[in-house]
C-alpha atoms as a PDB file:
ATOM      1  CA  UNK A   1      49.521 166.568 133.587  1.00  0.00           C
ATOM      2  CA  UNK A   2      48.863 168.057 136.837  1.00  0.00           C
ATOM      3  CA  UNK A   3      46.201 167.512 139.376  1.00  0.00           C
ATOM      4  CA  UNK A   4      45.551 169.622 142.489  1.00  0.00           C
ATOM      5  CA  UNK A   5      44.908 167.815 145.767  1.00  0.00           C
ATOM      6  CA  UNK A   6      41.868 168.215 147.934  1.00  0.00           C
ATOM      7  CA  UNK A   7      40.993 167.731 151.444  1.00  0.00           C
ATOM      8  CA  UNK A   8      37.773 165.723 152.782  1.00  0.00           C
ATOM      9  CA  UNK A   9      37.317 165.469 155.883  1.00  0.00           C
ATOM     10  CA  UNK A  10      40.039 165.361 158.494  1.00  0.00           C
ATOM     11  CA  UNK A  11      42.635 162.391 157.288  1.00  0.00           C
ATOM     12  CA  UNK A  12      41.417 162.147 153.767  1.00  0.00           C
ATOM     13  CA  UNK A  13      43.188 163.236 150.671  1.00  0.00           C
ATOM     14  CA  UNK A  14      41.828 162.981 146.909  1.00  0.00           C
ATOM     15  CA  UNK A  15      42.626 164.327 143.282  1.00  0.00           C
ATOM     16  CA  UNK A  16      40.784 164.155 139.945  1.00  0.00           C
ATOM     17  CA  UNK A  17      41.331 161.512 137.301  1.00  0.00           C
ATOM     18  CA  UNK A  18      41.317 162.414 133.697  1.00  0.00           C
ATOM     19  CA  UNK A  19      38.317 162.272 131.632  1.00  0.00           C
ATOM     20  CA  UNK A  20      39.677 161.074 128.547  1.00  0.00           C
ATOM     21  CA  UNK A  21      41.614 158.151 130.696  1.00  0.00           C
ATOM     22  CA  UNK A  22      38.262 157.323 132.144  1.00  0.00           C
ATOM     23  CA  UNK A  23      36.313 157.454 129.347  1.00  0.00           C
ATOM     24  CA  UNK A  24      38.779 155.286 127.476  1.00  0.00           C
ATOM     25  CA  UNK A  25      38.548 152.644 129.987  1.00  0.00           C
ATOM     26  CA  UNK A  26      34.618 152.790 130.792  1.00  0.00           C
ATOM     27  CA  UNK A  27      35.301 153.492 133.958  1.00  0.00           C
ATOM     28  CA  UNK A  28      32.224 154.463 136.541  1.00  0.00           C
ATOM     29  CA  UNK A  29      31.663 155.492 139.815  1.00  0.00           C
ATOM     30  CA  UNK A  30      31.403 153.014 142.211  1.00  0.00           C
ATOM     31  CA  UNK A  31      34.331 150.731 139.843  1.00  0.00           C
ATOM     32  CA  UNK A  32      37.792 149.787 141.505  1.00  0.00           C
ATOM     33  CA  UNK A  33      41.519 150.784 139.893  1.00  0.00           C
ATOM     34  CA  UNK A  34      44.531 149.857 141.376  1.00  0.00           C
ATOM     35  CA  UNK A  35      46.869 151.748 142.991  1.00  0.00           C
ATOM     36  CA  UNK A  36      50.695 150.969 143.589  1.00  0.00           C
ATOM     37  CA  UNK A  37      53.515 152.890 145.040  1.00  0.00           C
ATOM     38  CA  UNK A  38      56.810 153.778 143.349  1.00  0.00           C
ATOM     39  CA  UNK A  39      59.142 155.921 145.250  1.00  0.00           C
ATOM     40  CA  UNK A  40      57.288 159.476 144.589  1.00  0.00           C
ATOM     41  CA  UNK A  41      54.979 157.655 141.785  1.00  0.00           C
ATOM     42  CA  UNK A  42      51.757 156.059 142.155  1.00  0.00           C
ATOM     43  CA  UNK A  43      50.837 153.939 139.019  1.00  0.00           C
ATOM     44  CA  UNK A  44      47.241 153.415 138.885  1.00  0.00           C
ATOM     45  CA  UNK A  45      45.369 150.664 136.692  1.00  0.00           C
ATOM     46  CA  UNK A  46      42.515 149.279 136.141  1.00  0.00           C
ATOM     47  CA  UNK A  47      41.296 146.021 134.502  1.00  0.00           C
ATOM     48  CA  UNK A  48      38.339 147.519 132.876  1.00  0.00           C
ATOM     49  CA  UNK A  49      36.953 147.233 129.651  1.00  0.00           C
ATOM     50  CA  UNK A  50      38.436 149.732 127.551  1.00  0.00           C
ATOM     51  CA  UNK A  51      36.788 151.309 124.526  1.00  0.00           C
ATOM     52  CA  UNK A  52      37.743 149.558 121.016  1.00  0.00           C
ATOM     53  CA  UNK A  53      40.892 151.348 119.343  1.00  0.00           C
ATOM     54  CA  UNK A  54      39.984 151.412 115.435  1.00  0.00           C
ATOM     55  CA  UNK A  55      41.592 152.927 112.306  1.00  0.00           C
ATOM     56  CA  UNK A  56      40.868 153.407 108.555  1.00  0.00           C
ATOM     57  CA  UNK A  57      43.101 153.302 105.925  1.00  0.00           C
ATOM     58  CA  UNK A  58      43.757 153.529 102.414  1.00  0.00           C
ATOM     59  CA  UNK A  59      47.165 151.572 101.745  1.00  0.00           C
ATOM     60  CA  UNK A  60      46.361 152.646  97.567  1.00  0.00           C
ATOM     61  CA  UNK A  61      49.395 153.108  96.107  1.00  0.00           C
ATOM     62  CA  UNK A  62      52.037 151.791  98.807  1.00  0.00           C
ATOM     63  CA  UNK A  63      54.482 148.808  97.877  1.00  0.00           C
ATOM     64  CA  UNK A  64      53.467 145.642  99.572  1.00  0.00           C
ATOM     65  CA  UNK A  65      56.127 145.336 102.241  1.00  0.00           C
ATOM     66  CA  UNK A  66      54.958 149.316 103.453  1.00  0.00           C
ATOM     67  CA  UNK A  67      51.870 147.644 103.723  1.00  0.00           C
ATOM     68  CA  UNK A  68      52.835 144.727 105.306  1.00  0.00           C
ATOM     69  CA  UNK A  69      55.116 146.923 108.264  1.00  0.00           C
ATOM     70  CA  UNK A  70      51.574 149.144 108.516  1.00  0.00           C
ATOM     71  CA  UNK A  71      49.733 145.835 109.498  1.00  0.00           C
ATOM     72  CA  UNK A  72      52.842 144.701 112.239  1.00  0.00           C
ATOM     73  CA  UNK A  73      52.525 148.175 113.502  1.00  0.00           C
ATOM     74  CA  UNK A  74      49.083 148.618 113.527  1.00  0.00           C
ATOM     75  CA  UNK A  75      48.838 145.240 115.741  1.00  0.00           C
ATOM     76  CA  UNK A  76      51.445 146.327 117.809  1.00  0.00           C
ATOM     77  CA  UNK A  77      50.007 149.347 118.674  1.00  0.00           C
ATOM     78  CA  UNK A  78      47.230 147.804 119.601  1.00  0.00           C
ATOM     79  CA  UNK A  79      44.274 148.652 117.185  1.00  0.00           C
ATOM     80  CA  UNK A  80      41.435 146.646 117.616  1.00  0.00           C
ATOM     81  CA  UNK A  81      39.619 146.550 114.509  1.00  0.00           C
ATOM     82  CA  UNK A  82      41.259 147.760 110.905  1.00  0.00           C
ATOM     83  CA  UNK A  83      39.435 148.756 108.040  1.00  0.00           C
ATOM     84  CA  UNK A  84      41.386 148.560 104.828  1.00  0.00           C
ATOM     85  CA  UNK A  85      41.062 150.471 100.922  1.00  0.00           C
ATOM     86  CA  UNK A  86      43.471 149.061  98.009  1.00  0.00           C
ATOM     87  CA  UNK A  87      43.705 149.100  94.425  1.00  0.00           C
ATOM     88  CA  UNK A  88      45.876 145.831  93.783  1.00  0.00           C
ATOM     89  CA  UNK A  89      46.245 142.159  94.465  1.00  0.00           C
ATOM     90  CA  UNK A  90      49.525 142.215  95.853  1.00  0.00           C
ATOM     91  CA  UNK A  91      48.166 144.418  98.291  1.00  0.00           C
ATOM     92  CA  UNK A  92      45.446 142.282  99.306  1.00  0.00           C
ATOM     93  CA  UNK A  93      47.825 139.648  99.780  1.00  0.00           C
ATOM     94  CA  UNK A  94      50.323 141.173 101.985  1.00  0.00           C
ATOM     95  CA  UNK A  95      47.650 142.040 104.030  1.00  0.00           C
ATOM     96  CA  UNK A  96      46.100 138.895 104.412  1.00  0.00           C
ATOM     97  CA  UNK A  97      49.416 137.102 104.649  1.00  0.00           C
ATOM     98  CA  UNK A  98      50.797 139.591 107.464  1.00  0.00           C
ATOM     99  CA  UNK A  99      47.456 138.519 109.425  1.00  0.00           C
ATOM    100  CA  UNK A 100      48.383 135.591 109.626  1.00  0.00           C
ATOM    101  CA  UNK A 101      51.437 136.161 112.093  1.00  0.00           C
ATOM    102  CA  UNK A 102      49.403 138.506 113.996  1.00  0.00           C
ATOM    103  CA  UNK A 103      47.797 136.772 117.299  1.00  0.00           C
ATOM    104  CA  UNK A 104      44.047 137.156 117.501  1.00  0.00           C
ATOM    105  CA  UNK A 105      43.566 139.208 114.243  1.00  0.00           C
ATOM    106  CA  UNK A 106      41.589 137.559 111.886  1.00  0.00           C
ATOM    107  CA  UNK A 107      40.134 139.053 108.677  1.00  0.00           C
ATOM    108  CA  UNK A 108      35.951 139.537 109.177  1.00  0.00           C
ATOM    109  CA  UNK A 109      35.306 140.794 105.550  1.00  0.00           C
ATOM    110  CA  UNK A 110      36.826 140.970 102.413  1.00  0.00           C
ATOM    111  CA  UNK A 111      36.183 142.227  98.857  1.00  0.00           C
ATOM    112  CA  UNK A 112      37.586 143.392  95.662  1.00  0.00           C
ATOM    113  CA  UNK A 113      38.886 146.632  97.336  1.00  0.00           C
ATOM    114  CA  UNK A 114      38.711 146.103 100.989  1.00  0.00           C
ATOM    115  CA  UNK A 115      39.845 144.158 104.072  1.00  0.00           C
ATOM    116  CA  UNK A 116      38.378 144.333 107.709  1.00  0.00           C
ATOM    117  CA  UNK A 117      40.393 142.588 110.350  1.00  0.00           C
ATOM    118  CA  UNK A 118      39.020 142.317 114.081  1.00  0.00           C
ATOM    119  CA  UNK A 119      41.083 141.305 116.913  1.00  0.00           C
ATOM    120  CA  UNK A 120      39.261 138.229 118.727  1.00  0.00           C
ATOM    121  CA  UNK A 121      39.659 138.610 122.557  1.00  0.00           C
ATOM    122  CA  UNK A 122      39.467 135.017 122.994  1.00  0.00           C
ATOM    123  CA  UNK A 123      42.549 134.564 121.450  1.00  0.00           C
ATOM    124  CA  UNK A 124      44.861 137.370 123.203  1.00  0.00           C
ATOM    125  CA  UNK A 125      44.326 135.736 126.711  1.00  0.00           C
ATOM    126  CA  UNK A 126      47.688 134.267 126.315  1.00  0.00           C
ATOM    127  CA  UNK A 127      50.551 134.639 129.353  1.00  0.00           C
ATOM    128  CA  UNK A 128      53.143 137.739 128.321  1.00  0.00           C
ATOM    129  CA  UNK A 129      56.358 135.823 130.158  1.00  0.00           C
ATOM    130  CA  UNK A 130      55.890 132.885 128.450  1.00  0.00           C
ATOM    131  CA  UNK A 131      55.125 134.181 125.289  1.00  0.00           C
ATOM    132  CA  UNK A 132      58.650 136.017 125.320  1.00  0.00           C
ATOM    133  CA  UNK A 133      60.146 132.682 126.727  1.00  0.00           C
ATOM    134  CA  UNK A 134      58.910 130.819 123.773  1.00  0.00           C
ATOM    135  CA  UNK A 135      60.191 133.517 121.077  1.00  0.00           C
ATOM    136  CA  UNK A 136      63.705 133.467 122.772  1.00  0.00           C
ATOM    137  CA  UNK A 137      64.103 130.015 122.365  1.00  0.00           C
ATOM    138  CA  UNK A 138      63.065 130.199 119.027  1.00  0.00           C
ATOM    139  CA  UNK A 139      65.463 132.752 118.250  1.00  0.00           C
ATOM    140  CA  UNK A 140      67.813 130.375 120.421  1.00  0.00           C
ATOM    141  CA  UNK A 141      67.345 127.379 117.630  1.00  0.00           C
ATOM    142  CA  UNK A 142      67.245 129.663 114.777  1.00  0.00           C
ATOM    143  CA  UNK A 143      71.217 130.441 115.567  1.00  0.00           C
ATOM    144  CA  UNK A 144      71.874 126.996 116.553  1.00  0.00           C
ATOM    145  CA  UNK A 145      70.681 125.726 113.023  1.00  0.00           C
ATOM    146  CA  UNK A 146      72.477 128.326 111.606  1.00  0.00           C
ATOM    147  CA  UNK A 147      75.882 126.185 113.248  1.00  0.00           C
ATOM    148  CA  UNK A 148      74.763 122.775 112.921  1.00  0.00           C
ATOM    149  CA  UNK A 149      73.335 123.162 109.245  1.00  0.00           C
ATOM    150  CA  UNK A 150      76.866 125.438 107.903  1.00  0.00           C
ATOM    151  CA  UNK A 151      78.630 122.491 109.879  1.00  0.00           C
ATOM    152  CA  UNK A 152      77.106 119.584 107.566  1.00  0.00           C
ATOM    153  CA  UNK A 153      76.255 121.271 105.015  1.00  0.00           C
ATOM    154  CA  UNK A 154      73.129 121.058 105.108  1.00  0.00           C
ATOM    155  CA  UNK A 155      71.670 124.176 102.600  1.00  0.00           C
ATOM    156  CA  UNK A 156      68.421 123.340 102.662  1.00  0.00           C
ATOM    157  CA  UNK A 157      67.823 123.138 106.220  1.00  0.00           C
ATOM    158  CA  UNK A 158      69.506 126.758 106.306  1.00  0.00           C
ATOM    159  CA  UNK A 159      67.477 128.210 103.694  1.00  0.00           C
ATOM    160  CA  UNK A 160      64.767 126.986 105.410  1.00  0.00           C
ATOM    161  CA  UNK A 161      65.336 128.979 108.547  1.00  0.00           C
ATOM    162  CA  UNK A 162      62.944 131.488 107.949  1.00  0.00           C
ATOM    163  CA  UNK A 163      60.559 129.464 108.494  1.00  0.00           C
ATOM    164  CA  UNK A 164      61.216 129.476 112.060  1.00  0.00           C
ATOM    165  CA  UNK A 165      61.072 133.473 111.668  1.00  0.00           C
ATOM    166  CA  UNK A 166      57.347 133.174 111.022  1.00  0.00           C
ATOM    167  CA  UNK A 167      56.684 132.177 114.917  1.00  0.00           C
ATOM    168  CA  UNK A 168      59.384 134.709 116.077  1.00  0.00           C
ATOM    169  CA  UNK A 169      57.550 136.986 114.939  1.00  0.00           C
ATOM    170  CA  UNK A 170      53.797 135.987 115.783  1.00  0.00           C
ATOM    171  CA  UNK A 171      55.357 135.974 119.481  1.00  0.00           C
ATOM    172  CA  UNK A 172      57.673 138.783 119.765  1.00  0.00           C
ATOM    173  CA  UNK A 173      54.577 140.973 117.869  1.00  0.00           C
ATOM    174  CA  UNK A 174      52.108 139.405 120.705  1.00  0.00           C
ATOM    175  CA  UNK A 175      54.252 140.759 123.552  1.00  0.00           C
ATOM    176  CA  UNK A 176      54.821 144.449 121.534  1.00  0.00           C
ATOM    177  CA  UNK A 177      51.094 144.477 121.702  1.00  0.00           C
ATOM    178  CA  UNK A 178      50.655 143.083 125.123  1.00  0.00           C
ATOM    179  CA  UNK A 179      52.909 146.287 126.548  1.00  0.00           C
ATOM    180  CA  UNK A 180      50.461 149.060 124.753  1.00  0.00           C
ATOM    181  CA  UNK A 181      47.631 147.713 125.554  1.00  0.00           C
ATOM    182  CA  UNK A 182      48.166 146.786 128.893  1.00  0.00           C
ATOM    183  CA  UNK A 183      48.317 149.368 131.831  1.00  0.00           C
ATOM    184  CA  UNK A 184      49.181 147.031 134.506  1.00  0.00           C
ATOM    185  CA  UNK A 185      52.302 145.880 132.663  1.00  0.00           C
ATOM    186  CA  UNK A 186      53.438 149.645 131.866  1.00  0.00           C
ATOM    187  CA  UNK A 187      55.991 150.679 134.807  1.00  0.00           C
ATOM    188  CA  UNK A 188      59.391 150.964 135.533  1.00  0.00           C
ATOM    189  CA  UNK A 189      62.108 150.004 133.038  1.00  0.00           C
ATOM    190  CA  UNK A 190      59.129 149.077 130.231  1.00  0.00           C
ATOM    191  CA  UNK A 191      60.563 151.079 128.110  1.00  0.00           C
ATOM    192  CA  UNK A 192      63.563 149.189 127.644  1.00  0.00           C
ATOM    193  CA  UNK A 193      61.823 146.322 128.077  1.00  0.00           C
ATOM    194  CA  UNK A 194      60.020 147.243 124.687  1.00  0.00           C
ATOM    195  CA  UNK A 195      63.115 148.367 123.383  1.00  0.00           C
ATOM    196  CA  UNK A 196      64.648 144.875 123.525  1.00  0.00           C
ATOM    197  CA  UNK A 197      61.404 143.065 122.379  1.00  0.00           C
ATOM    198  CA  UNK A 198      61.455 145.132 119.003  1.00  0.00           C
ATOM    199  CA  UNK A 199      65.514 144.472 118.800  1.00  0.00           C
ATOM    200  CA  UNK A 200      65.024 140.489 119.478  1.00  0.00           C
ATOM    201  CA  UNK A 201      62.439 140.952 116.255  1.00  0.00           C
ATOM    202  CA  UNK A 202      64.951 142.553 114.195  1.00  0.00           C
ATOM    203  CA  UNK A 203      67.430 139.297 115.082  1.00  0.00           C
ATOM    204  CA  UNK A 204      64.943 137.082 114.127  1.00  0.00           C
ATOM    205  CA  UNK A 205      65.183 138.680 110.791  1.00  0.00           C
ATOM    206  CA  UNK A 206      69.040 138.816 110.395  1.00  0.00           C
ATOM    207  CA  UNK A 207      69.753 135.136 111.331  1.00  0.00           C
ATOM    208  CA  UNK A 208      67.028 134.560 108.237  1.00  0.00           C
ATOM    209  CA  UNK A 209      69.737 136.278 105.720  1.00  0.00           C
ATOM    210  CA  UNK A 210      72.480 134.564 107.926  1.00  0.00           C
ATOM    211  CA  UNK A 211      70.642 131.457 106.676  1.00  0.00           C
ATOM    212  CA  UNK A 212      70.700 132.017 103.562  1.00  0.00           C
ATOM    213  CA  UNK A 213      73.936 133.854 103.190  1.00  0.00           C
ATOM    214  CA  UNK A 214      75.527 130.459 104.630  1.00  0.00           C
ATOM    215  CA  UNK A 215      73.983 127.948 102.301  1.00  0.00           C
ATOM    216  CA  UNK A 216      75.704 130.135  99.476  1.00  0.00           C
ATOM    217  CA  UNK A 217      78.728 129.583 100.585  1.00  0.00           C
ATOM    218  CA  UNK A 218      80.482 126.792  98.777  1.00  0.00           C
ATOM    219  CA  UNK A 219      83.398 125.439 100.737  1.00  0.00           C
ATOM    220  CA  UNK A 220      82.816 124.844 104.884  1.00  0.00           C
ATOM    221  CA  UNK A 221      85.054 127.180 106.370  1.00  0.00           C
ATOM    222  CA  UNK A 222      86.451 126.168 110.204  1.00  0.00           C
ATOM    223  CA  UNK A 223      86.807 130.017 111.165  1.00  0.00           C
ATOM    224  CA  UNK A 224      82.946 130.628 110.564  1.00  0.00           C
ATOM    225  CA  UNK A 225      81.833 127.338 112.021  1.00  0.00           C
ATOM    226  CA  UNK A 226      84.023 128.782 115.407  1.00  0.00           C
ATOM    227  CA  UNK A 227      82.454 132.305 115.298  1.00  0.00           C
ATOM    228  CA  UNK A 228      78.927 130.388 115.115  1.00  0.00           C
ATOM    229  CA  UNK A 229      79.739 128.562 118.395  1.00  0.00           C
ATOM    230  CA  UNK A 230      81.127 131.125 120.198  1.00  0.00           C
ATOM    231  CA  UNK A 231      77.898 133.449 119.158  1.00  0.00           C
ATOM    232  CA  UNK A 232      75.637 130.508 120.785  1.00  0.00           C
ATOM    233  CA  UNK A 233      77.286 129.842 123.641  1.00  0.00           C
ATOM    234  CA  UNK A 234      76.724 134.075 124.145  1.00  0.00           C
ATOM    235  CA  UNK A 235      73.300 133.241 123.257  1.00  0.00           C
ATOM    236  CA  UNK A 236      72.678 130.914 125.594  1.00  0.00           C
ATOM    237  CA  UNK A 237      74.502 132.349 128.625  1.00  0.00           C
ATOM    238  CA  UNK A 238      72.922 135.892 127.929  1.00  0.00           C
ATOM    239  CA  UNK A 239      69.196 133.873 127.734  1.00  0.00           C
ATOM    240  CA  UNK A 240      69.850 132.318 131.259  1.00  0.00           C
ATOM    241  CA  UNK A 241      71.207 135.741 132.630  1.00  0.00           C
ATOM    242  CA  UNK A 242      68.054 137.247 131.466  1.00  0.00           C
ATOM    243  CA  UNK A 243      66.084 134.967 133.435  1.00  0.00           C
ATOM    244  CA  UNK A 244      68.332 134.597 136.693  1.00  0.00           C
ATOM    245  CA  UNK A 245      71.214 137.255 136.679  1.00  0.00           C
ATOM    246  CA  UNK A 246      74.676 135.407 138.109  1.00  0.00           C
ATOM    247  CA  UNK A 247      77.857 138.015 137.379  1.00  0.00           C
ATOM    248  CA  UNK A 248      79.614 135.386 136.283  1.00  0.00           C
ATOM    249  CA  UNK A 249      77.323 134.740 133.558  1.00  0.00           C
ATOM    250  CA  UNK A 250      77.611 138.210 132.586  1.00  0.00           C
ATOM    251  CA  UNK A 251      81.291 138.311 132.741  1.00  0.00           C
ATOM    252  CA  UNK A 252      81.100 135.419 130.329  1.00  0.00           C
ATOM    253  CA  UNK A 253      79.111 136.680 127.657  1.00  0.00           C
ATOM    254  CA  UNK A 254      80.955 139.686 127.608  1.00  0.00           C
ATOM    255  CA  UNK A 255      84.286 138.156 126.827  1.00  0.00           C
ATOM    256  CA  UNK A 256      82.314 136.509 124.000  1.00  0.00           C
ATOM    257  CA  UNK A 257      81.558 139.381 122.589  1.00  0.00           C
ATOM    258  CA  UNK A 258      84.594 140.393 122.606  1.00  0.00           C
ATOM    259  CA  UNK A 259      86.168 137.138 120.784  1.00  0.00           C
ATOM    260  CA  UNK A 260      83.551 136.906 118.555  1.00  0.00           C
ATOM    261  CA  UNK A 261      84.507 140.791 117.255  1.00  0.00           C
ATOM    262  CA  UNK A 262      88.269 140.474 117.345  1.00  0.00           C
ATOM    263  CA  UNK A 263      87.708 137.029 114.876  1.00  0.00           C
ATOM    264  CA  UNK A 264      85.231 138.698 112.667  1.00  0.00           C
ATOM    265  CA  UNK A 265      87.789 141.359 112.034  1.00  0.00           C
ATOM    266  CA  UNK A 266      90.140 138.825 111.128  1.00  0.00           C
ATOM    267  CA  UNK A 267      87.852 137.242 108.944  1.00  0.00           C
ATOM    268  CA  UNK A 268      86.924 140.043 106.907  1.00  0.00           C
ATOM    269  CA  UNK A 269      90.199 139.984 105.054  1.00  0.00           C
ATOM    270  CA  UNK A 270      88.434 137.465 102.918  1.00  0.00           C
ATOM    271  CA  UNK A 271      87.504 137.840  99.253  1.00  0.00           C
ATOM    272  CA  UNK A 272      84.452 136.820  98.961  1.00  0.00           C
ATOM    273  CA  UNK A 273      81.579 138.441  99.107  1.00  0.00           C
ATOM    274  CA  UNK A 274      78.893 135.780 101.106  1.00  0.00           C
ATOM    275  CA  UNK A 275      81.444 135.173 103.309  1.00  0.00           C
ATOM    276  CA  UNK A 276      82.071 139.315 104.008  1.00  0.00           C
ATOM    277  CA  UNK A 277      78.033 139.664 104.431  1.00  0.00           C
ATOM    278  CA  UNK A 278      77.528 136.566 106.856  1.00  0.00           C
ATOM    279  CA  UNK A 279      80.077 138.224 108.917  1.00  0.00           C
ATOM    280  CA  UNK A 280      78.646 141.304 109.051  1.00  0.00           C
ATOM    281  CA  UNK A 281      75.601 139.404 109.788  1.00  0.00           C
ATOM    282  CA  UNK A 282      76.835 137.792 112.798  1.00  0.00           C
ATOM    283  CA  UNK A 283      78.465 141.067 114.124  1.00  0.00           C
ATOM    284  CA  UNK A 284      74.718 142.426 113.967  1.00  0.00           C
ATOM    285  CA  UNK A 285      73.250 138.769 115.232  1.00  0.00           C
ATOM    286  CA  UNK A 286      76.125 139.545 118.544  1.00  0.00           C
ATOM    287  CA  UNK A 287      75.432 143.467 119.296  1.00  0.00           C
ATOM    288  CA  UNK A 288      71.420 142.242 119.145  1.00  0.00           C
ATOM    289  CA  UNK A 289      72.441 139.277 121.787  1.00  0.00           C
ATOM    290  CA  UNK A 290      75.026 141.270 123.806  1.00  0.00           C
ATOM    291  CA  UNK A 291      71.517 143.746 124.928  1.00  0.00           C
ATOM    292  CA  UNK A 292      69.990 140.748 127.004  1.00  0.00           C
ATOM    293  CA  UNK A 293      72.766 140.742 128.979  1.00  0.00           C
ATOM    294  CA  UNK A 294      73.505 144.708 129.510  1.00  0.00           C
ATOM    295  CA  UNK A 295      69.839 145.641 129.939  1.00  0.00           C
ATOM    296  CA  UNK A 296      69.344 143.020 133.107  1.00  0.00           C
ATOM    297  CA  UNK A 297      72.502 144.465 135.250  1.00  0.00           C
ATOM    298  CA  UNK A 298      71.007 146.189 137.429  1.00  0.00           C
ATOM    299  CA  UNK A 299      69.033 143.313 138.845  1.00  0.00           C
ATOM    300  CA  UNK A 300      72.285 141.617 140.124  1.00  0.00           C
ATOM    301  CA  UNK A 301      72.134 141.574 143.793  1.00  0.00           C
ATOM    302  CA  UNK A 302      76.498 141.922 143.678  1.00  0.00           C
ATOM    303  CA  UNK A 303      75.792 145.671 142.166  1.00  0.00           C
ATOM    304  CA  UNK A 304      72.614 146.610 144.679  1.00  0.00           C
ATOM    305  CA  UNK A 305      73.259 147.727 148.343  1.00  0.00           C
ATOM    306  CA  UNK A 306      70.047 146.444 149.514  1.00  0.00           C
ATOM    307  CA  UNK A 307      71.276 143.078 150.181  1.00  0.00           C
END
């Protein structure tokens, strides 16, 4: 949108700011924002109360895991309060189990046909960086089970991986949510930012089927166990580059990556079929990894010229 400048008094300079911006963040005269420079941007924020975001549904007729992607989405989003119509059990119980991973939700009424869930402010004052910290080094022990279990053969302790999943998610959702609703977080590179979050979920979810595809497989196999490492040891470097960018690091992971896809191909010439799907798994698992590294390069001080 567009906003015409106007001139009061002799150094002054002011413009409008929207209604429906205002409105949504109870903003009055006389109330401070924030304002902050970009280049030829100014971002402006405010840490005002903003209205309550609400939405009514009827999730009638869906199957339950629609259902339960409408609640993640929903949270995400950043909805405050969720009123919910359905016609079946399993409905009611993909809703109320999807709560459950969803930070500060909790479910204020229910009956035979409908669900109200209200986000508790109390519970959302939780720190964004640390939040993500925690759900990459969750994601960091989910792969490193994934090795240690296939190594000893431990199935149960790999079928039991998704476990782990349920926190991934409860985090990576929190920090989702914590970039919508937040205007002092939205700014430059955010975007990707989000990008990556929603990509880290999705590799929460594929090293649960990694799990499980690896208990299934009957005989330990040395060429697996070796792709597993090196897809760690990417893990790891790419989590440290994340946090404090070194080229070397970089250079590192990248060469893993490219290890890691020249011995899946050679892999693949296998027969059976778990084996063929937990490699395909682990070439996802690597491309999801590989993004920490590439989406951080431009904070290494080798590739700026303001050093």
């Amino acid at each position: 949108m567009k906003r015409k400048i106007i001139k009061q008094g002799v150094n002054t300079l002011t413009l409008s700011l929207p209604s429906d911006w205002t409105k949504r963040l109870n903003l009055k005269p006389g109330d401070e924002v924030e304002v902050e420079e970009r280049g030829t941007a100014l971002n402006i924020s405010t840490e005002g109360t903003p209205q309550i975001e609400e939405i009514s549904v009827d999730v009638s007729g869906l199957l339950p895991r629609l259902a339960d992607r409408f609640m993640a989405r929903s949270y995400q989003k950043g909805y405050d309060k969720i009123s919910i119509k359905f016609d079946s059990e399993d409905l009611m119980v993909a809703v109320q189990n999807k709560v459950s991973e969803l930070i500060g939700y909790e479910i204020m009424d229910i009956s035979n046909n409908h669900i109200e869930i209200k986000a508790i402010s109390s519970q959302l004052d939780i720190d964004f960086d640390t939040t993500l910290r925690k759900g990459l080094l969750l994601l960091i022990d989910m792969g490193q089970t994934c090795q240690d279990a296939y190594a000893k053969g431990n199935k149960k302790a790999l079928e039991n991986i998704f476990h782990k999943d349920f926190d991934v998610n409860r985090f990576l959702y929190f920090c989702l949510r914590y970039l919508n609703k937040s205007a002092q977080r939205m700014s430059f590179g955010t975007s990707i930012l989000y990008y990556l979050i929603e990509s880290l979920e999705d590799l929460g979810d594929e090293l649960k089927v990694l799990g499980a595809l690896l208990a299934k497989i009957e005989k330990r196999k040395e060429n697996l166990i070796e792709i597993l490492k090196k897809m760690n040891e990417m893990f790891r470097l790419s989590y440290e580059f994340f946090y404090k960018p070194e080229k070397q690091k970089a250079v590192r992971a990248f060469l893993l990556h490219k290890e890691i896809e020249k011995l899946i191909e050679k892999s693949l010439r296998t027969n059976n079929l778990n084996e063929i799907k937990a490699l395909i798994s682990m070439d996802f698992s690597t491309r999801i990894i590989y993004h920490l590294t590439t989406m951080r390069l431009d904070t290494l001080k080798e590739l700026s010229n303001n050093h």
